[in-house]
C-alpha atoms as a PDB file:
ATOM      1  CA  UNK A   1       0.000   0.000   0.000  1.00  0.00           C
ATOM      2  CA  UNK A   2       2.833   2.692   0.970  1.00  0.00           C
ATOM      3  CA  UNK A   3       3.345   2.673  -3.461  1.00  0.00           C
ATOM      4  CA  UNK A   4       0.330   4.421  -4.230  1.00  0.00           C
ATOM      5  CA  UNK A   5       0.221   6.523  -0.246  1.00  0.00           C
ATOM      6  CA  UNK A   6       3.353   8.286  -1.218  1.00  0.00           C
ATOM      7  CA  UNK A   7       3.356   8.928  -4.961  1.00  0.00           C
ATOM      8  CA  UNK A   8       2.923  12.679  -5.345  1.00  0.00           C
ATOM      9  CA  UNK A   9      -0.017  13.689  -7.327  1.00  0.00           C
ATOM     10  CA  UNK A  10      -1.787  10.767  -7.011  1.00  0.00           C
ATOM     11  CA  UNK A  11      -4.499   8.775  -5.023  1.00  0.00           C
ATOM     12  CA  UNK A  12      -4.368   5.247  -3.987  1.00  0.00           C
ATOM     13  CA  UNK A  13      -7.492   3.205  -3.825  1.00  0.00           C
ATOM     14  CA  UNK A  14      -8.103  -0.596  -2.290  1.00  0.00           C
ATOM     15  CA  UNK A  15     -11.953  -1.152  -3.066  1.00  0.00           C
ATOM     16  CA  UNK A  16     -12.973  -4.359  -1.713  1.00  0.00           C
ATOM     17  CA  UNK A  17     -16.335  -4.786  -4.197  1.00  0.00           C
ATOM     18  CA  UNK A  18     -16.597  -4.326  -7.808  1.00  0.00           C
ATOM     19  CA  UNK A  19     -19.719  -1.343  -7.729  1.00  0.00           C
ATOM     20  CA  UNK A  20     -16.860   0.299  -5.684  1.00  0.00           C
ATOM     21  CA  UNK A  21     -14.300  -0.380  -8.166  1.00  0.00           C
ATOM     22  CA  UNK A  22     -16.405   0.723 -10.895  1.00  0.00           C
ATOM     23  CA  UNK A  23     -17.537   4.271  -9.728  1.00  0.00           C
ATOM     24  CA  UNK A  24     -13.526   4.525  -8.763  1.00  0.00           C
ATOM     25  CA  UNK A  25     -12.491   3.778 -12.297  1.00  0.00           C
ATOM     26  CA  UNK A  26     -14.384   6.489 -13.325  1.00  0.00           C
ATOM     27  CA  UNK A  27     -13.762   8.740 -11.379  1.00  0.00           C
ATOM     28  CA  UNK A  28     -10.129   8.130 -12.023  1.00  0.00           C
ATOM     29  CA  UNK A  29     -10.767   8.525 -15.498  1.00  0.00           C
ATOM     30  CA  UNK A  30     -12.217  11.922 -15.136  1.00  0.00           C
ATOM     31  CA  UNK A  31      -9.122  13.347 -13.400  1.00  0.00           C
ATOM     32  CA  UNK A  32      -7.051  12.651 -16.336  1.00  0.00           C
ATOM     33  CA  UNK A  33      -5.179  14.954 -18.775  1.00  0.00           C
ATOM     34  CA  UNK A  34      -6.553  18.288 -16.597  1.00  0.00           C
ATOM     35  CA  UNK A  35      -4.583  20.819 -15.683  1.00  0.00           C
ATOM     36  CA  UNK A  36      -5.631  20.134 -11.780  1.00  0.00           C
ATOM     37  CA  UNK A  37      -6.150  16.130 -11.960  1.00  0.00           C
ATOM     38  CA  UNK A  38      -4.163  13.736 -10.956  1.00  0.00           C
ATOM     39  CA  UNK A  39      -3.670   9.876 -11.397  1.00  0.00           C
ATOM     40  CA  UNK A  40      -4.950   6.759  -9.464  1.00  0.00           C
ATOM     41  CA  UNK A  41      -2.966   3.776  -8.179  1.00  0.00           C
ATOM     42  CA  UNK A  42      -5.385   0.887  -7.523  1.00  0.00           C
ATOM     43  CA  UNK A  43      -4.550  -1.582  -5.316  1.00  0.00           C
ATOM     44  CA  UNK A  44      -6.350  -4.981  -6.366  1.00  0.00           C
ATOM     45  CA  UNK A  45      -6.641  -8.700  -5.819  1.00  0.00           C
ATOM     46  CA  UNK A  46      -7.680 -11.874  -7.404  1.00  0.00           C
ATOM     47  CA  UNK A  47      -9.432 -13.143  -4.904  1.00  0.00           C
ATOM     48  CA  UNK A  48     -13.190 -13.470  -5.473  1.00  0.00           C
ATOM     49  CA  UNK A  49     -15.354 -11.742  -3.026  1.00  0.00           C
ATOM     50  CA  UNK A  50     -19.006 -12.146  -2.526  1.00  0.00           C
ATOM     51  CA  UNK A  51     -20.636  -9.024  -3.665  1.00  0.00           C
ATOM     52  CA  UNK A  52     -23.680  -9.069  -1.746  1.00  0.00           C
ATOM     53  CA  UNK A  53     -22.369  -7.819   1.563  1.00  0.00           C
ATOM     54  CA  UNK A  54     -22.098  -4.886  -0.185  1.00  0.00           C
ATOM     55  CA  UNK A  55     -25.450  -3.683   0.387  1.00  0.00           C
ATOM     56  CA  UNK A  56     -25.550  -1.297  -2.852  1.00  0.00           C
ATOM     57  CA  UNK A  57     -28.434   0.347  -2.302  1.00  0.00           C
ATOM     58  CA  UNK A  58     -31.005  -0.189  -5.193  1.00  0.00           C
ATOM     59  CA  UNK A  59     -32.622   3.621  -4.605  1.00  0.00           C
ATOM     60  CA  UNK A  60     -31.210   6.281  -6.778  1.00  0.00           C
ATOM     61  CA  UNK A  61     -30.710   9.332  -4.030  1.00  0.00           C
ATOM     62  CA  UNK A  62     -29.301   6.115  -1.530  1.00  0.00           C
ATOM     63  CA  UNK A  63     -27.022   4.943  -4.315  1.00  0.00           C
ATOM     64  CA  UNK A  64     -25.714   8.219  -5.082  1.00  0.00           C
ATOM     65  CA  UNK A  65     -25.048   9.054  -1.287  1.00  0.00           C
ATOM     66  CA  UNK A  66     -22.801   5.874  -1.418  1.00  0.00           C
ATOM     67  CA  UNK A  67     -21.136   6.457  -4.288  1.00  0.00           C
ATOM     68  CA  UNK A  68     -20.066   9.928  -2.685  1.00  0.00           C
ATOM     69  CA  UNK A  69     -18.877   7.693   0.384  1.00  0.00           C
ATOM     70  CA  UNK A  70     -16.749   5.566  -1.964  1.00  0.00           C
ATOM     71  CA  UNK A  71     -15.133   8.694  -3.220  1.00  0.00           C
ATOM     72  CA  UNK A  72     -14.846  10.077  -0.202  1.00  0.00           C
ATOM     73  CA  UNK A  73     -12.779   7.020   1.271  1.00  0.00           C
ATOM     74  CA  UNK A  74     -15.037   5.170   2.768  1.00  0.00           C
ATOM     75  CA  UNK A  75     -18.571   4.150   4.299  1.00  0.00           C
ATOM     76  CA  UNK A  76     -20.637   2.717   6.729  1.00  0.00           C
ATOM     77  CA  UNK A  77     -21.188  -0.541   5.413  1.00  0.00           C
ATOM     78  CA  UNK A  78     -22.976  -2.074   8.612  1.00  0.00           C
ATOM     79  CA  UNK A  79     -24.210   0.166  11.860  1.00  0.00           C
ATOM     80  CA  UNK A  80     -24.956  -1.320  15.294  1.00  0.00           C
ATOM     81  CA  UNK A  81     -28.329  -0.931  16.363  1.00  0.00           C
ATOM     82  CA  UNK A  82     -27.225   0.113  19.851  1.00  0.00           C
ATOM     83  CA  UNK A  83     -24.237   2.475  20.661  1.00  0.00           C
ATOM     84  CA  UNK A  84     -21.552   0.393  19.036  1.00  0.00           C
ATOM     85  CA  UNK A  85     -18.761  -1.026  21.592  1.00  0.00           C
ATOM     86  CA  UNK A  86     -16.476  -1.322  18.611  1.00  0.00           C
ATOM     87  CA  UNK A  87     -15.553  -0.187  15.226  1.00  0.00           C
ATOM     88  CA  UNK A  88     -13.844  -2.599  12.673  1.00  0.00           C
ATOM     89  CA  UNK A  89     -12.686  -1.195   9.192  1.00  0.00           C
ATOM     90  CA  UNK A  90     -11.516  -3.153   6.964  1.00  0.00           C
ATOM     91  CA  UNK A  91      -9.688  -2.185   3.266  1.00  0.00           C
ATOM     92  CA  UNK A  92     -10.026  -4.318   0.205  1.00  0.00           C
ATOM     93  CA  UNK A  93      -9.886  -8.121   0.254  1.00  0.00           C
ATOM     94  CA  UNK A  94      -9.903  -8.656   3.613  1.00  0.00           C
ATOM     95  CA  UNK A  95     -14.078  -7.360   3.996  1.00  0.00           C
ATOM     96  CA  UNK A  96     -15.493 -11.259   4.322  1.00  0.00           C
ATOM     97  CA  UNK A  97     -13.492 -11.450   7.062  1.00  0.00           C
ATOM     98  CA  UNK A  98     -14.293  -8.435   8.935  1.00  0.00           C
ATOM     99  CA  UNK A  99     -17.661  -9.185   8.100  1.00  0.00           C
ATOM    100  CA  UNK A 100     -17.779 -12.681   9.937  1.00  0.00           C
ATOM    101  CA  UNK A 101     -15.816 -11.509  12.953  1.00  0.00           C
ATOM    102  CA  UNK A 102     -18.315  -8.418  13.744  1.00  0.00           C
ATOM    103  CA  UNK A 103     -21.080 -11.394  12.788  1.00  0.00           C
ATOM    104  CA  UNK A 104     -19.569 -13.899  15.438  1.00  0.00           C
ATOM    105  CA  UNK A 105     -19.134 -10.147  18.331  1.00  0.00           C
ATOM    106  CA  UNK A 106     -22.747  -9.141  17.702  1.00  0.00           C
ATOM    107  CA  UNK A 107     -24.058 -13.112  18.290  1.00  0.00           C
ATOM    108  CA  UNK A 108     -21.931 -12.671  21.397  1.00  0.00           C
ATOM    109  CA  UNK A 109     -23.834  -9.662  22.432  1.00  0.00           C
ATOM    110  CA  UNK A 110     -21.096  -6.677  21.146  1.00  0.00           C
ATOM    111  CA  UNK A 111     -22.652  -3.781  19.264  1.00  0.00           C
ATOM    112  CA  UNK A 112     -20.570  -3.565  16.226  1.00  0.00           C
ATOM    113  CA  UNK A 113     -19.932  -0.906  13.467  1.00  0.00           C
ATOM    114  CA  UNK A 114     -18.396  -1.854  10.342  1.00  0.00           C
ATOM    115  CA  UNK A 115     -16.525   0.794   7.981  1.00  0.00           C
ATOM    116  CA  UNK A 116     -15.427  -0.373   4.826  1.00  0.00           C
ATOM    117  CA  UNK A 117     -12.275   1.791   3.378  1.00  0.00           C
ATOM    118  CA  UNK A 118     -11.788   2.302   0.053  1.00  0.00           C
ATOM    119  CA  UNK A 119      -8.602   4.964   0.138  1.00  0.00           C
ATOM    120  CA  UNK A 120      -6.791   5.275   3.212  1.00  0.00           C
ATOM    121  CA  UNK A 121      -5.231   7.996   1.116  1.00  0.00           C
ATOM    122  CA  UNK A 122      -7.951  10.493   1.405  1.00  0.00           C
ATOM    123  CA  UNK A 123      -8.852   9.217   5.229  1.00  0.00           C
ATOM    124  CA  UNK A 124      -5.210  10.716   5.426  1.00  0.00           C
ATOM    125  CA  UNK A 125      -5.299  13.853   3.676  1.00  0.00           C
ATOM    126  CA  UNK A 126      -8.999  14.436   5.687  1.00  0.00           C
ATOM    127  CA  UNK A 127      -7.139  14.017   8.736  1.00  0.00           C
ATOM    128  CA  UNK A 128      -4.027  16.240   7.574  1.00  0.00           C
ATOM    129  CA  UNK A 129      -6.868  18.987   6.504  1.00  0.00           C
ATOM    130  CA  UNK A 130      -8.105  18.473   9.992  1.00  0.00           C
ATOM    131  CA  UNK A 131      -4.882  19.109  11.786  1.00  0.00           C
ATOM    132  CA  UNK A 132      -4.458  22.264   9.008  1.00  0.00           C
ATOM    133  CA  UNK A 133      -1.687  20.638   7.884  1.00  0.00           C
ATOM    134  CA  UNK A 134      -2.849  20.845   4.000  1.00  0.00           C
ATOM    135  CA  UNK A 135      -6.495  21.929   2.532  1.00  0.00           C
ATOM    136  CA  UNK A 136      -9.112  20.431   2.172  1.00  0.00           C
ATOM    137  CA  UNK A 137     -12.681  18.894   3.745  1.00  0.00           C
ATOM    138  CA  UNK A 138     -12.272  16.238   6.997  1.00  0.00           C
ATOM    139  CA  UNK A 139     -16.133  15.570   7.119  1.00  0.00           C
ATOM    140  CA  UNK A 140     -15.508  11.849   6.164  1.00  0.00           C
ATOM    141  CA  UNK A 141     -13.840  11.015   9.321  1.00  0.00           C
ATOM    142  CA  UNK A 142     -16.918  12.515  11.212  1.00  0.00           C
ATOM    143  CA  UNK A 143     -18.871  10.029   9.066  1.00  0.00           C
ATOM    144  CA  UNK A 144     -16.997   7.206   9.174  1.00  0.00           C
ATOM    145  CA  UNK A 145     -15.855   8.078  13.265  1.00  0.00           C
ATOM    146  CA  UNK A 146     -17.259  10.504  15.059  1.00  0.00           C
ATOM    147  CA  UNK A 147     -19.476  11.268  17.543  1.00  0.00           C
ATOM    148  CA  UNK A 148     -21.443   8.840  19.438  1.00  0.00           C
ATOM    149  CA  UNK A 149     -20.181   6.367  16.975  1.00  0.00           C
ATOM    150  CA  UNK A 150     -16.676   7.306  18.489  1.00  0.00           C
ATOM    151  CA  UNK A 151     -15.128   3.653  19.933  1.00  0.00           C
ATOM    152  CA  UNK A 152     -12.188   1.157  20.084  1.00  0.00           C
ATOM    153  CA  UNK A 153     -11.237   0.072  16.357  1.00  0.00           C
ATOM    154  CA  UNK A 154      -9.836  -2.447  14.687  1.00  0.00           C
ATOM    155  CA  UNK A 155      -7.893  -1.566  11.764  1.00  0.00           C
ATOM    156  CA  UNK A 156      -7.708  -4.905   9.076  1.00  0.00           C
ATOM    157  CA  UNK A 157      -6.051  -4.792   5.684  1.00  0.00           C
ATOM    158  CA  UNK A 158      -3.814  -7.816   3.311  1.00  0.00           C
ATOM    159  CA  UNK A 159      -0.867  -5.160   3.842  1.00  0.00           C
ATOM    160  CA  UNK A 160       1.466  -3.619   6.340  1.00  0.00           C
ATOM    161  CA  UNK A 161      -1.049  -2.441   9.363  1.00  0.00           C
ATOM    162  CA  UNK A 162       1.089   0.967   9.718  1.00  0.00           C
ATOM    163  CA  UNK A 163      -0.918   1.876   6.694  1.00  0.00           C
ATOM    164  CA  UNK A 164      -4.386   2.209   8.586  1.00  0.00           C
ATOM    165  CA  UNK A 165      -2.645   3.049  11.983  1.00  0.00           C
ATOM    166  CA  UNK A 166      -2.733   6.550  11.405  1.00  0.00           C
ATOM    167  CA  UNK A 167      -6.890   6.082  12.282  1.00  0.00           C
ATOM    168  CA  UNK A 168      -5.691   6.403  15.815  1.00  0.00           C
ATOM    169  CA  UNK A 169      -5.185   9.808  15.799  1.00  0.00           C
ATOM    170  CA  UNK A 170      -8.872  10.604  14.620  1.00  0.00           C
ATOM    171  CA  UNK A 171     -10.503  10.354  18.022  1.00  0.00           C
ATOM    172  CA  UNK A 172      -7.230   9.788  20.012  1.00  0.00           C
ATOM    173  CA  UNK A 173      -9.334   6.116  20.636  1.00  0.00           C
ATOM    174  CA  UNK A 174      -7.642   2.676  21.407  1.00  0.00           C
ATOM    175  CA  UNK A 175      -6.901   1.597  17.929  1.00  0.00           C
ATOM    176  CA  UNK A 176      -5.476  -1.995  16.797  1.00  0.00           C
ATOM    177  CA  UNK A 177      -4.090  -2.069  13.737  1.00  0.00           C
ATOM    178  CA  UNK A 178      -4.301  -5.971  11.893  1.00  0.00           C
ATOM    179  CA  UNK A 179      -2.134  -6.374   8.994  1.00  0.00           C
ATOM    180  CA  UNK A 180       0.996  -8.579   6.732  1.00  0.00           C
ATOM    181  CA  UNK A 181       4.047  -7.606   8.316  1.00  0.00           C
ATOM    182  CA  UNK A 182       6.100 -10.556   6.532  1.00  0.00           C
ATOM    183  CA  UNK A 183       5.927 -12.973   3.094  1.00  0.00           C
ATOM    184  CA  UNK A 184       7.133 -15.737   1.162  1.00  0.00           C
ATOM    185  CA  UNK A 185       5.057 -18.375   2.843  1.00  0.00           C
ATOM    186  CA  UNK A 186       2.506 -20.149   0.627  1.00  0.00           C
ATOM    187  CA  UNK A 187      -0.618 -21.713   1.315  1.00  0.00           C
ATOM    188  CA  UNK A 188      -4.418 -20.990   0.525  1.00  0.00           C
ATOM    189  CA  UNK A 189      -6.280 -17.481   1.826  1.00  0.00           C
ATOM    190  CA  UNK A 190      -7.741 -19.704   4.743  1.00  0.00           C
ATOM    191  CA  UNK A 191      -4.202 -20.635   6.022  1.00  0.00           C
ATOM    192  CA  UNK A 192      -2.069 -17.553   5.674  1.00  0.00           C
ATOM    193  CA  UNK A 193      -4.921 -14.589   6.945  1.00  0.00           C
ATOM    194  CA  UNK A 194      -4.988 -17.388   9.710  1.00  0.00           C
ATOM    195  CA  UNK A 195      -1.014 -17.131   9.970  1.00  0.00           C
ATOM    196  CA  UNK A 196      -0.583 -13.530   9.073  1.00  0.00           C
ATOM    197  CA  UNK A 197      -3.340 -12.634  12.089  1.00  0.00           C
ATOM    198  CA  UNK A 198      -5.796 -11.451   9.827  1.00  0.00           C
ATOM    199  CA  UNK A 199      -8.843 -13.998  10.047  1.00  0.00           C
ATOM    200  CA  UNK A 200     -11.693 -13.440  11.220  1.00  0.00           C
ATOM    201  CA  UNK A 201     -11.297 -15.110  15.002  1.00  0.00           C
ATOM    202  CA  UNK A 202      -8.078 -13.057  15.319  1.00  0.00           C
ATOM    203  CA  UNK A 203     -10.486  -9.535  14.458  1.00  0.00           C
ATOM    204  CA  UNK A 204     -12.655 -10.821  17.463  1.00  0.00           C
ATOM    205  CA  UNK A 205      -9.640 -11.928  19.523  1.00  0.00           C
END
């Protein structure tokens, strides 16, 4: 991830489902060959993810307020429906298993908020506008993490977990950051997210 976080001039994406992907593509598109645009470094995977966790909402006005999100860095993608205990957010291919560890804490009786990331990049520069540090608008990470939805988070991402650490800092809250800190070992996705500490009963652990 560090590639596409510090290349000047450009933003680095990790969607984790393919509407996502989509309205990033084109977006990237459109900041092309103009004078103020810049380019997009895209940070994939071949793994196949089930879409319908997604949640795309079918509405038009819904749709188009999570398309913003996407563009924006992130969203929402589940809310607890009590004042949430924890927040985990998860980047790219990674989601399935942030989704069945905050399915296994709410069975367990732990409100849960899920935030699915799709540029730490701009959660960065947000928080960087915030500090006054560079311009620009911060009201993502008050959507994504503030007020009473404010809480211990788990940070989760098939990368090094200093690149979602910095999430920390946005409410000064108790943040764990999940992540590959090593390679060269082979096996299937089960094995190595097991190994690497980033399956799903190591997000509950």
């Amino acid at each position: 991830p560090s590639i596409g976080l510090e290349q000047p001039r450009c933003v680095a994406w990790e969607p984790a489902f393919l509407a996502d992907l989509e309205w990033i593509l084109l977006h990237a598109l459109s900041r092309l060959g103009r004078p103020d645009g810049e380019s997009a470094y895209l940070r994939l995977s071949t793994r196949p993810v089930e879409q319908d966790p997604a949640g795309v909402p079918a509405e038009e006005t819904a749709r188009a307020r999570r398309r913003a999100a996407v563009l924006a860095g992130g969203y929402r993608l589940r809310e607890a429906t009590e004042p949430p205990r924890v927040t985990l957010a998860g980047m790219g291919a990674v989601m399935p298993e942030v989704l069945a560890a905050a399915d296994e804490l709410q069975s367990g009786g732990v409100p849960v908020d899920v935030v699915c990331i799709t540029s730490a990049d701009l959660l960065y520069r947000a928080l960087q506008a915030r500090r006054g540090l560079r311009p620009g608008d911060d009201s993502v990470l008050t959507a994504l993490f503030g007020g009473e939805r404010a809480t211990p988070t788990v940070t989760v991402l098939d990368g090094h977990p200093h690149t979602l650490s910095f999430l920390a800092a946005i409410n000064d809250a108790p943040t764990t950051s999940l992540g590959v800190q090593d390679f060269g070992q082979s096996g299937d996705v089960e094995d190595l997210y097991r190994h690497y500490g980033i399956d799903a009963d190591t997000i509950v652990g």
